[in-house]
C-alpha atoms as a PDB file:
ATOM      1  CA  UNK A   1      96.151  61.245  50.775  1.00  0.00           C
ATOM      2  CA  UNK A   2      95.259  63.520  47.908  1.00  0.00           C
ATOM      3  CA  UNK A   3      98.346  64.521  45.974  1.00  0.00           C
ATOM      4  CA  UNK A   4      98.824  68.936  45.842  1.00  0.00           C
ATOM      5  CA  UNK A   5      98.892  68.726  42.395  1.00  0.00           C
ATOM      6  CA  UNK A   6      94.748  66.912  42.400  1.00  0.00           C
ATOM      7  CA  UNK A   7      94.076  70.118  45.004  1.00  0.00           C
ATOM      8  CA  UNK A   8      95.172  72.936  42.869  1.00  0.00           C
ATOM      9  CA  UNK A   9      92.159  73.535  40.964  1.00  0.00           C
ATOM     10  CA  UNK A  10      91.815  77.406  41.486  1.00  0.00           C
ATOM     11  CA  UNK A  11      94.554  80.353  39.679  1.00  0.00           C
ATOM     12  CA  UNK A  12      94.036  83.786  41.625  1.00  0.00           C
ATOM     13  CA  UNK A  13      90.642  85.694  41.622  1.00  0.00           C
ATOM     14  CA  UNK A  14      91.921  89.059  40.646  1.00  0.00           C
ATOM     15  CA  UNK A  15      92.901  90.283  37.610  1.00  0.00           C
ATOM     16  CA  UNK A  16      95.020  92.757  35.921  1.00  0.00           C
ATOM     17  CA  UNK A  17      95.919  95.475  37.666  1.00  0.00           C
ATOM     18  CA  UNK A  18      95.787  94.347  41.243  1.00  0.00           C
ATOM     19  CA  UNK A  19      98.014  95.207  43.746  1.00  0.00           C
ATOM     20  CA  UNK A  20      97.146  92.429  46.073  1.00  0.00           C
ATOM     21  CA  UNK A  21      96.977  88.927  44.293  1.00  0.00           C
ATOM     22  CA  UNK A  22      97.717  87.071  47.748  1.00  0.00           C
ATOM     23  CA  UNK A  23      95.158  86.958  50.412  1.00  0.00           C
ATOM     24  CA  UNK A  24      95.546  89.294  53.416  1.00  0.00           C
ATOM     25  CA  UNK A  25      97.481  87.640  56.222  1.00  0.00           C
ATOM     26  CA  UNK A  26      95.898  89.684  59.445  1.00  0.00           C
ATOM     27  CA  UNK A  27      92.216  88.036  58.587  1.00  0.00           C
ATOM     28  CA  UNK A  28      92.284  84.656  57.092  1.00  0.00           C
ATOM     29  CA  UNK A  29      90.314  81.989  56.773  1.00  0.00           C
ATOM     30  CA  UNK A  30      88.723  80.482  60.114  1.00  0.00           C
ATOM     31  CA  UNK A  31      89.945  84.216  62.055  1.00  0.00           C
ATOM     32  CA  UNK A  32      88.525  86.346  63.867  1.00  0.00           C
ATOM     33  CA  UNK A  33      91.207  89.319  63.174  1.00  0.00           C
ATOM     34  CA  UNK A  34      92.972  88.814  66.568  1.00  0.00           C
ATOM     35  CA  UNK A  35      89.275  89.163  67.936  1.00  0.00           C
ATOM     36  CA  UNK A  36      88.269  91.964  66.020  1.00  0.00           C
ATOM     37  CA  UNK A  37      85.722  90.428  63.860  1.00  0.00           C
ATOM     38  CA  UNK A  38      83.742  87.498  63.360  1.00  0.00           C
ATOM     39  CA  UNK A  39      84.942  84.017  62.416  1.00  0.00           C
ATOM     40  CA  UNK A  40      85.785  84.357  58.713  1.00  0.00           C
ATOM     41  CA  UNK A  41      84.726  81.702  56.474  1.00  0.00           C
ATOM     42  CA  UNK A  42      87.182  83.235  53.154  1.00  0.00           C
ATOM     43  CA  UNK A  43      90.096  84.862  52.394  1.00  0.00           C
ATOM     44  CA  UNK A  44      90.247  88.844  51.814  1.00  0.00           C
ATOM     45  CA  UNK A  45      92.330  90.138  48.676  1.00  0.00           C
ATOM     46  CA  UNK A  46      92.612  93.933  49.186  1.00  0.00           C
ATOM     47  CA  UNK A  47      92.767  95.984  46.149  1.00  0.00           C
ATOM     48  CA  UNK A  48      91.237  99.293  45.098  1.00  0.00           C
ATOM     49  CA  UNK A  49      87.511  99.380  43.535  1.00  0.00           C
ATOM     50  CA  UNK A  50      87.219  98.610  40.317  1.00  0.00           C
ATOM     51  CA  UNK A  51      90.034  96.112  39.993  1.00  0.00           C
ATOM     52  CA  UNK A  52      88.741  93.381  37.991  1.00  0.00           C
ATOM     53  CA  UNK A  53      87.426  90.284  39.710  1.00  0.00           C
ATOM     54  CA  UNK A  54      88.169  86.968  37.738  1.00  0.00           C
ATOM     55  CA  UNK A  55      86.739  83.240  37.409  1.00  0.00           C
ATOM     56  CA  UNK A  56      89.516  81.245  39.231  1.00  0.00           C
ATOM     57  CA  UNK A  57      87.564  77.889  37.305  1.00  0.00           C
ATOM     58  CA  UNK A  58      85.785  76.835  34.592  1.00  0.00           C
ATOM     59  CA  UNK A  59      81.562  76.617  36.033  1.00  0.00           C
ATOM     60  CA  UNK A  60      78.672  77.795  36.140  1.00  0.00           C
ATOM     61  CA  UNK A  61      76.937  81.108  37.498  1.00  0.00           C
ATOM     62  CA  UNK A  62      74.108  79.797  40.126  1.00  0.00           C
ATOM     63  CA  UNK A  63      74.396  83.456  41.839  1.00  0.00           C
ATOM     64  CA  UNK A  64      74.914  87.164  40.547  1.00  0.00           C
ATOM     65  CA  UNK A  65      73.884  90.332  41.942  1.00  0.00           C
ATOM     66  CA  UNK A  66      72.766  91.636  45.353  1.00  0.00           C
ATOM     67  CA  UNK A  67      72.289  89.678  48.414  1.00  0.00           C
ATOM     68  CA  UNK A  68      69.007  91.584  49.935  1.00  0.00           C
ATOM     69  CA  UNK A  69      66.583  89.307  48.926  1.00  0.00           C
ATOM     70  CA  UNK A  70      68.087  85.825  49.489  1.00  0.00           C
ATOM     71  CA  UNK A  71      70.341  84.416  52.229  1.00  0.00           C
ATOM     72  CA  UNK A  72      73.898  83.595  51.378  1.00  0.00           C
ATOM     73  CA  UNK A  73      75.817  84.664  54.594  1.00  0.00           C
ATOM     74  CA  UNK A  74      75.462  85.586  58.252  1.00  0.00           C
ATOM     75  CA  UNK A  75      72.212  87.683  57.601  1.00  0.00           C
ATOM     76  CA  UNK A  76      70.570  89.374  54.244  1.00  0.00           C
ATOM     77  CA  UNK A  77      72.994  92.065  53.063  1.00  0.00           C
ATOM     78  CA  UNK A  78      76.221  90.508  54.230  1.00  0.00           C
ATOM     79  CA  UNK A  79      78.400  90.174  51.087  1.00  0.00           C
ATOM     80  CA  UNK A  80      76.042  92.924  48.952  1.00  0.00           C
ATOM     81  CA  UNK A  81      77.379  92.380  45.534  1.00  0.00           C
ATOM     82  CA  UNK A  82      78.249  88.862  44.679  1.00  0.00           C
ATOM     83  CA  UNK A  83      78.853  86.004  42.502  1.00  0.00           C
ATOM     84  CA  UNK A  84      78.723  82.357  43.052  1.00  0.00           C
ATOM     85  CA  UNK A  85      80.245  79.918  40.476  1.00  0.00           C
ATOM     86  CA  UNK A  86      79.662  76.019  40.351  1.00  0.00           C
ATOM     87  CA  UNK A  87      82.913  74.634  39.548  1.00  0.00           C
ATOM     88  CA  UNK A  88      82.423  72.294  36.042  1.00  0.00           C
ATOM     89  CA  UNK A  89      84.706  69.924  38.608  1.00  0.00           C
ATOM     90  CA  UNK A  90      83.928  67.875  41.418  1.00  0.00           C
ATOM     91  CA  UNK A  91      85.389  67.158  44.801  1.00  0.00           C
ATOM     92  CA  UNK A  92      84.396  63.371  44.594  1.00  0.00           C
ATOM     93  CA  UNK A  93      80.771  63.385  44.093  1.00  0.00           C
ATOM     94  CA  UNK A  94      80.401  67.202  45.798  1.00  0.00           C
ATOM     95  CA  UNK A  95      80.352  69.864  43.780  1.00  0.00           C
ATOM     96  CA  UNK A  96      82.442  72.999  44.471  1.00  0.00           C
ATOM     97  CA  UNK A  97      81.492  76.964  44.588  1.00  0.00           C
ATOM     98  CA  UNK A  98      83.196  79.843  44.617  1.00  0.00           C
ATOM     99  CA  UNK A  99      81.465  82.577  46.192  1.00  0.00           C
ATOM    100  CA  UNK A 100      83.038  86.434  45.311  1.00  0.00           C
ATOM    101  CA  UNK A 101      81.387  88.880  47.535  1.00  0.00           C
ATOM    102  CA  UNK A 102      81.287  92.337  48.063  1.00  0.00           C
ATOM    103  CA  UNK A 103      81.373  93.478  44.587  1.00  0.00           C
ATOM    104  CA  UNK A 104      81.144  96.777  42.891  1.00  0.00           C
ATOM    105  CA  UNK A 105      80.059  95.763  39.504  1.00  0.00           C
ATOM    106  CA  UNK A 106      78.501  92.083  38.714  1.00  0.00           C
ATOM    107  CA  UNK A 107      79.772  91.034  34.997  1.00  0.00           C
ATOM    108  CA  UNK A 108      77.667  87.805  34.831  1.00  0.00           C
ATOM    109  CA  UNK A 109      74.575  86.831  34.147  1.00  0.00           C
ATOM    110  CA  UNK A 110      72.402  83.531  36.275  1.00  0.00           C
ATOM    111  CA  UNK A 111      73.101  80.661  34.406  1.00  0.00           C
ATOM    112  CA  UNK A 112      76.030  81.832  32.530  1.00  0.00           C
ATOM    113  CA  UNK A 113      79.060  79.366  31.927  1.00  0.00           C
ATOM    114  CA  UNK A 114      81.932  80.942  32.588  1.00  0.00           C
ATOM    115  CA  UNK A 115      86.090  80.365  31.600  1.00  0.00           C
ATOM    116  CA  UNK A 116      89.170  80.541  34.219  1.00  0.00           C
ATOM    117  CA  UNK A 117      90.213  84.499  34.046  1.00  0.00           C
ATOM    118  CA  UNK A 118      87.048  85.582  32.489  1.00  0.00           C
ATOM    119  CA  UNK A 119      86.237  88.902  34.530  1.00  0.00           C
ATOM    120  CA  UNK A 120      83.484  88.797  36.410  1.00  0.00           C
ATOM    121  CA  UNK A 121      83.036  91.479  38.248  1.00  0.00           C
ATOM    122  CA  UNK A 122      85.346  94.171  40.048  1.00  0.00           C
ATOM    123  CA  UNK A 123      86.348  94.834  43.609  1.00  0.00           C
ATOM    124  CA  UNK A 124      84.108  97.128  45.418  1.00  0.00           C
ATOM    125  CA  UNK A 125      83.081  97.604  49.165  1.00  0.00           C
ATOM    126  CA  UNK A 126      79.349  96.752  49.242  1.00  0.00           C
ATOM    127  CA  UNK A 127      77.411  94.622  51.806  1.00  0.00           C
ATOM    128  CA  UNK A 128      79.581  94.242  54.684  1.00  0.00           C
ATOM    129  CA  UNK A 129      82.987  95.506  53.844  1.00  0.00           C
ATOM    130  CA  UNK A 130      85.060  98.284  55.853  1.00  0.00           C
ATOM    131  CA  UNK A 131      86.947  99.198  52.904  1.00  0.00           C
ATOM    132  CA  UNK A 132      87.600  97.876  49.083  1.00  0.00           C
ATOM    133  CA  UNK A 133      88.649  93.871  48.439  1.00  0.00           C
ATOM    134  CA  UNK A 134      87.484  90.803  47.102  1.00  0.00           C
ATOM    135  CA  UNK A 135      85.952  88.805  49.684  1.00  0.00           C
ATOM    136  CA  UNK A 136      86.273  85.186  48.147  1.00  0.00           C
ATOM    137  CA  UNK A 137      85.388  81.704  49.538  1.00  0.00           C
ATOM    138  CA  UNK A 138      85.259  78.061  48.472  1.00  0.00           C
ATOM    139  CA  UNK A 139      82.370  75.758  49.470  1.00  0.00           C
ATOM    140  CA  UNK A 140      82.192  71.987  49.045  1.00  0.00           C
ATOM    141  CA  UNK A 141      79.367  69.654  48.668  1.00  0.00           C
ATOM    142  CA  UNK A 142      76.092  72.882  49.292  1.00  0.00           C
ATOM    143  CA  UNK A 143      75.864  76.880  48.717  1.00  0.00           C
ATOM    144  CA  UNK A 144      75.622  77.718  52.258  1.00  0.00           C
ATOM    145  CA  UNK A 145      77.475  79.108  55.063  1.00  0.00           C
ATOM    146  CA  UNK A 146      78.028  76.060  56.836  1.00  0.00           C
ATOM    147  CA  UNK A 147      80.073  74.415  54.195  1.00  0.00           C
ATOM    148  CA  UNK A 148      82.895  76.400  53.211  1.00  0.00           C
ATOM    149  CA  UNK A 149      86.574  75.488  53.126  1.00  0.00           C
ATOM    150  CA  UNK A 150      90.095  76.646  53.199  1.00  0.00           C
ATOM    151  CA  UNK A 151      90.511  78.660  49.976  1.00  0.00           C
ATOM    152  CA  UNK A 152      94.075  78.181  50.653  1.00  0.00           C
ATOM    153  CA  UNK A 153      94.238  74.540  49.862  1.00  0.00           C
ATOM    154  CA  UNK A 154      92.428  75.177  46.880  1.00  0.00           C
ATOM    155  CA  UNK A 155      94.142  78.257  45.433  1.00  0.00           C
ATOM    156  CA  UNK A 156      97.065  77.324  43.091  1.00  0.00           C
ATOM    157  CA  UNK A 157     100.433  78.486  44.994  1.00  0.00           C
ATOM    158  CA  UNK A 158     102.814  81.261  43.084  1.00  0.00           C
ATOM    159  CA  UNK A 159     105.743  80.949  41.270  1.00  0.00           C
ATOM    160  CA  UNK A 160     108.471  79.462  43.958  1.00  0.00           C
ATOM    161  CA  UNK A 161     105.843  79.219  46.712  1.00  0.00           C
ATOM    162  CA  UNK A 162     104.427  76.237  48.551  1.00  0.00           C
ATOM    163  CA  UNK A 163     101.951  75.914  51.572  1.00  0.00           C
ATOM    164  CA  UNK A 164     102.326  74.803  55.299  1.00  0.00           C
ATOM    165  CA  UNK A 165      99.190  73.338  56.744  1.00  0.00           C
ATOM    166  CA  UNK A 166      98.960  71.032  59.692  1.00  0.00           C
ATOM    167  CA  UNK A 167      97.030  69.741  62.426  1.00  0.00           C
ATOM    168  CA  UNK A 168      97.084  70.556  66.000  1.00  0.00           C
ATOM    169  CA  UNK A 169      96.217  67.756  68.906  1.00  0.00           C
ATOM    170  CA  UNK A 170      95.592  67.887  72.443  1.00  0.00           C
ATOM    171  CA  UNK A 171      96.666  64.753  73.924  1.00  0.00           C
ATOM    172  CA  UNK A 172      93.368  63.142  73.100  1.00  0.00           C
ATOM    173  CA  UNK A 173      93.949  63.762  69.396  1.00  0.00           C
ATOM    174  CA  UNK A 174      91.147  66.478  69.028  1.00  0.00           C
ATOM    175  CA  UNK A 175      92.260  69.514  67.567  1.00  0.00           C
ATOM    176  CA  UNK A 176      93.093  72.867  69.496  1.00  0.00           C
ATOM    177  CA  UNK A 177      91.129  75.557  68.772  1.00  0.00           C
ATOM    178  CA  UNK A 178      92.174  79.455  68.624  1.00  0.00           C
ATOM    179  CA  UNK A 179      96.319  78.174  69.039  1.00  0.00           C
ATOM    180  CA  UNK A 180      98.564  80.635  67.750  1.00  0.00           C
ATOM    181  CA  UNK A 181     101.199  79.094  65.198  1.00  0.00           C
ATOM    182  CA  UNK A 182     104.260  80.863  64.233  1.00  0.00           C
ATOM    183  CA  UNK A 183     106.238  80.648  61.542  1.00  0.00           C
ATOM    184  CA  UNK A 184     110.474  80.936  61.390  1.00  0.00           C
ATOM    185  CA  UNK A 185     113.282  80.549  58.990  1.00  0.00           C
ATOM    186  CA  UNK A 186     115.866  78.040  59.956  1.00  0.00           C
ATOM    187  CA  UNK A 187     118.383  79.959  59.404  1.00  0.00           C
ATOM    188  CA  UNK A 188     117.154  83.012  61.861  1.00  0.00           C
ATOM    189  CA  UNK A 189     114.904  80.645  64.644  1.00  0.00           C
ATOM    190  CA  UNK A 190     114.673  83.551  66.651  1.00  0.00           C
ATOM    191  CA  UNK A 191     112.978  85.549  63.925  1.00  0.00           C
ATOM    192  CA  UNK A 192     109.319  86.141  63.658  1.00  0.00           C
ATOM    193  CA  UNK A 193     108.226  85.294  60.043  1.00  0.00           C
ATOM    194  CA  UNK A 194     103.963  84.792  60.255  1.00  0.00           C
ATOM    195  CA  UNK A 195     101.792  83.654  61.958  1.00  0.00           C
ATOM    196  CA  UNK A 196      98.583  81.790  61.619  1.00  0.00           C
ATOM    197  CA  UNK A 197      95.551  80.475  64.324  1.00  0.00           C
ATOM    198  CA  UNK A 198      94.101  77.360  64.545  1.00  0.00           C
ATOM    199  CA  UNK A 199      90.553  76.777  63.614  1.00  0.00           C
ATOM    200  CA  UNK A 200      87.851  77.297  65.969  1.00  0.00           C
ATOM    201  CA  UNK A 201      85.979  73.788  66.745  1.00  0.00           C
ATOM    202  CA  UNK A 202      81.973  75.272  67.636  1.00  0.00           C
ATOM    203  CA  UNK A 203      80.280  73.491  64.621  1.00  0.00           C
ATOM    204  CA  UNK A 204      77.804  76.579  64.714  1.00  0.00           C
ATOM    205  CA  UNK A 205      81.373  78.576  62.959  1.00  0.00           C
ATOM    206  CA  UNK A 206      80.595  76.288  59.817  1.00  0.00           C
ATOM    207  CA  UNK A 207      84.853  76.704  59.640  1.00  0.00           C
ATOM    208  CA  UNK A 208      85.444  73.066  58.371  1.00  0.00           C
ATOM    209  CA  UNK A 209      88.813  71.355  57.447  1.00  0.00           C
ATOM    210  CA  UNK A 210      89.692  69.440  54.382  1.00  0.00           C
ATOM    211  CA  UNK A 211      87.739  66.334  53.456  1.00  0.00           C
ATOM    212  CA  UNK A 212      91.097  64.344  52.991  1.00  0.00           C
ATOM    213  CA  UNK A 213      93.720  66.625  55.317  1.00  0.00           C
ATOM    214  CA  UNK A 214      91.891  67.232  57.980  1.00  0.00           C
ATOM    215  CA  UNK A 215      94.071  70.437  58.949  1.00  0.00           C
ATOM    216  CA  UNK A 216      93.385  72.840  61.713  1.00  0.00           C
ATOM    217  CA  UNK A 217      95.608  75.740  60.084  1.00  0.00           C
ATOM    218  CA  UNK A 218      96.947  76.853  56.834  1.00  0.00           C
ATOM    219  CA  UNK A 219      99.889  79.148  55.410  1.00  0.00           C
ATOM    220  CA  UNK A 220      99.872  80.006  52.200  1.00  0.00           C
ATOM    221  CA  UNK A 221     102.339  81.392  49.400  1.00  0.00           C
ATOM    222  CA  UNK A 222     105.549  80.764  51.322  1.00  0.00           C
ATOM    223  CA  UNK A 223     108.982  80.562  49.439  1.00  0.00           C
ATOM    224  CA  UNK A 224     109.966  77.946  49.006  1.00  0.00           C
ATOM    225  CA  UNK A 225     113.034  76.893  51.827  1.00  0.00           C
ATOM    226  CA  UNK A 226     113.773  75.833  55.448  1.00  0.00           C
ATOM    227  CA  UNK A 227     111.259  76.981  58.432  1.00  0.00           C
ATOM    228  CA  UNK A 228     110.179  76.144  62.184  1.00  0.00           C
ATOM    229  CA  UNK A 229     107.042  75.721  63.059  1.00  0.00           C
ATOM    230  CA  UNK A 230     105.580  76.490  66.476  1.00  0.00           C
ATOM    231  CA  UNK A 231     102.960  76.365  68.399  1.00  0.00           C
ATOM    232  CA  UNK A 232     102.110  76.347  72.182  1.00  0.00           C
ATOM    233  CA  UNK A 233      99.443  73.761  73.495  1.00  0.00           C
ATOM    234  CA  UNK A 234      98.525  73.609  77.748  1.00  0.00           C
ATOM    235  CA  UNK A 235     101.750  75.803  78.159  1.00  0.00           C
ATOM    236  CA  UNK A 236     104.118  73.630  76.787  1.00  0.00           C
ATOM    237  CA  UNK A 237     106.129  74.496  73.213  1.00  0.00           C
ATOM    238  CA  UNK A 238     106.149  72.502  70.725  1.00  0.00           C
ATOM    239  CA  UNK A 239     108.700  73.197  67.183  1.00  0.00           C
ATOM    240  CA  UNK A 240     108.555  71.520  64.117  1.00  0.00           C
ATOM    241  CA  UNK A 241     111.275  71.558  61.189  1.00  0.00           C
ATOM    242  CA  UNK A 242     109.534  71.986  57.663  1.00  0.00           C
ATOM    243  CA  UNK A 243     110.920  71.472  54.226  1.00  0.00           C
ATOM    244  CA  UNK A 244     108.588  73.921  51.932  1.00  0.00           C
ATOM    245  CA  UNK A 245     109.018  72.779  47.890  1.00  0.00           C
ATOM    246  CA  UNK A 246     107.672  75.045  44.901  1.00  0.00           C
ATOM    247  CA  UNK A 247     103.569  74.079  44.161  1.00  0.00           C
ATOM    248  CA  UNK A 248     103.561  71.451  47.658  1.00  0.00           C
ATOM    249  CA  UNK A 249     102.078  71.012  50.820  1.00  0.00           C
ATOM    250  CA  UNK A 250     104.821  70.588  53.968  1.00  0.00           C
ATOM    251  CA  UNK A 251     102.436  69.573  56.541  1.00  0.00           C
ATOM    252  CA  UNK A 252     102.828  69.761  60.627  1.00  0.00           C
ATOM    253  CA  UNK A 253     101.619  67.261  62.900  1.00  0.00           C
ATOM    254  CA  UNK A 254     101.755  68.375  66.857  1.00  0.00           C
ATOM    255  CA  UNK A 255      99.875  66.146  69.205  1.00  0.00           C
ATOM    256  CA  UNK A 256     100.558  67.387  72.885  1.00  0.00           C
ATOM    257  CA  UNK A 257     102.358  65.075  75.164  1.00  0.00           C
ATOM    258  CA  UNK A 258     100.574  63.173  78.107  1.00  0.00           C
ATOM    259  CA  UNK A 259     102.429  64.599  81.574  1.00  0.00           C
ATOM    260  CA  UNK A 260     104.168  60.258  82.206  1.00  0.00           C
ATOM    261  CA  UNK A 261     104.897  60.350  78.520  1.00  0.00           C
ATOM    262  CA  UNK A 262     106.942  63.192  79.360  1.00  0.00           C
ATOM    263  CA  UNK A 263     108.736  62.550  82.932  1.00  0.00           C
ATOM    264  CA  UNK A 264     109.280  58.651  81.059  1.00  0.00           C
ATOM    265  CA  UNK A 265     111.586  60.763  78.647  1.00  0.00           C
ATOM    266  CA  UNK A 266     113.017  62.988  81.242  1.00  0.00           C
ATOM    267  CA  UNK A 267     113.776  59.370  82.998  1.00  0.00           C
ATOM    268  CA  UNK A 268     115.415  57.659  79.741  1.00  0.00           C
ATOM    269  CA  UNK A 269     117.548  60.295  79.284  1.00  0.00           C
ATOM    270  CA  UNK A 270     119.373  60.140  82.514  1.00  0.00           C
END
């Protein structure tokens, strides 16, 4: 499995200034808001216009400026202002883009290579966009809306902050789609933390996990410590234990248990 520290390759898109350098938690990626909005294929960072908008990688511009004439989202228009970096690195033999949309101001120029923190842009509110943030995805292997992924496996974690991310099964080892997954400390089970949803499975959603993980949700930025994980699958809970260390991955495997798998236990037990 590819090591956390190989995955890291992006610092934070936003620069000095902002009052939001962690993505928002109500709309992440592969969400639909709690069924307010359509799936979304990025991660929001909510900050007032104007606040610079940074390279999170070394690459290449290959798109800056409006979105009217050319189709790089649901429909012409959709992220209005935006930039789209290839990253100098590959995934394998893919390359990588980060897409910033919804701009205010586009700093860049088509063609133009580009350093990690070199602004970019600013926030704004234009395309799509019911108030001011960064609107920022990561796509692997084309440009296109079909092939984005997780930013939160790619965004380098915070000082004393790690990431959960996991996989959830139905008892034929397909993922669950749309399962809410809470988060707890140990110390305080009973105590809401998060909470995250499982991605959606329609492969017209273009909401893809990991080449090498495979994971069907992500948490992001969480300090570092002691949590339960849990999720309910065909009306049954299940709870996981997690260990989350600084810059790391603790990942969650739930596969839901067949009905005889279950009474066999209840049996044993006696």
């Amino acid at each position: 499995m590819l090591l956390p520290e190989e995955h890291w390759w992006l610092s934070r898109p936003v620069g000095e200034g902002a009052v939001g350098s962690k993505p928002d938690r109500f709309y992440p990626y592969g969400s639909t808001g709690q069924g307010r909005y359509q799936v979304h294929h990025g991660v929001e960072y909510a900050n007032p216009t104007g606040t610079p908008v940074l390279a999170a990688a070394e690459g290449t511009v290959v798109v800056a400026g409006p979105d009217d004439g050319e189709l790089w989202g649901r429909h012409l228009g959709y992220y209005g202002q935006l930039v789209v970096i290839r990253l100098a690195r590959r995934y394998g033999d893919a390359h990588v883009y980060a897409l910033y949309g919804h701009l205010s101001r586009v700093s860049v120029r088509l063609g133009q290579r580009v350093r990690r923190g070199e602004t970019i842009g600013a926030v704004g509110m234009s395309g799509v966009a019911l108030g001011p943030h960064l609107h920022f995805e990561v796509r692997v292997g084309r440009n296109d809306f079909g092939h984005t992924r997780n930013p939160e496996l790619w965004l380098a974690p915070q000082g004393g902050n790690g990431v959960i991310a996991g996989r959830i099964e139905n008892v034929y080892g397909q993922p669950v789609p749309g399962a809410l997954v809470t988060f707890h400390p140990v110390a305080r089970p009973d105590r809401y933390w998060r909470e995250a949803w499982t991605y959606p499975t329609a492969p017209a959603e273009g909401i893809n996990p990991d080449d090498v993980w495979r994971e069907s949700f992500v948490m992001g930025d969480v300090p570092a410590g002691e949590y339960v994980v849990r999720v309910r699958v065909a009306g049954r809970l299940y709870g996981r234990r997690v260990t989350v260390e600084e810059g790391q991955v603790a990942w969650v495997h739930v596969r839901a248990a067949r009905r005889e798998d279950l009474q066999h236990t209840l049996f044993k037990s006696r």
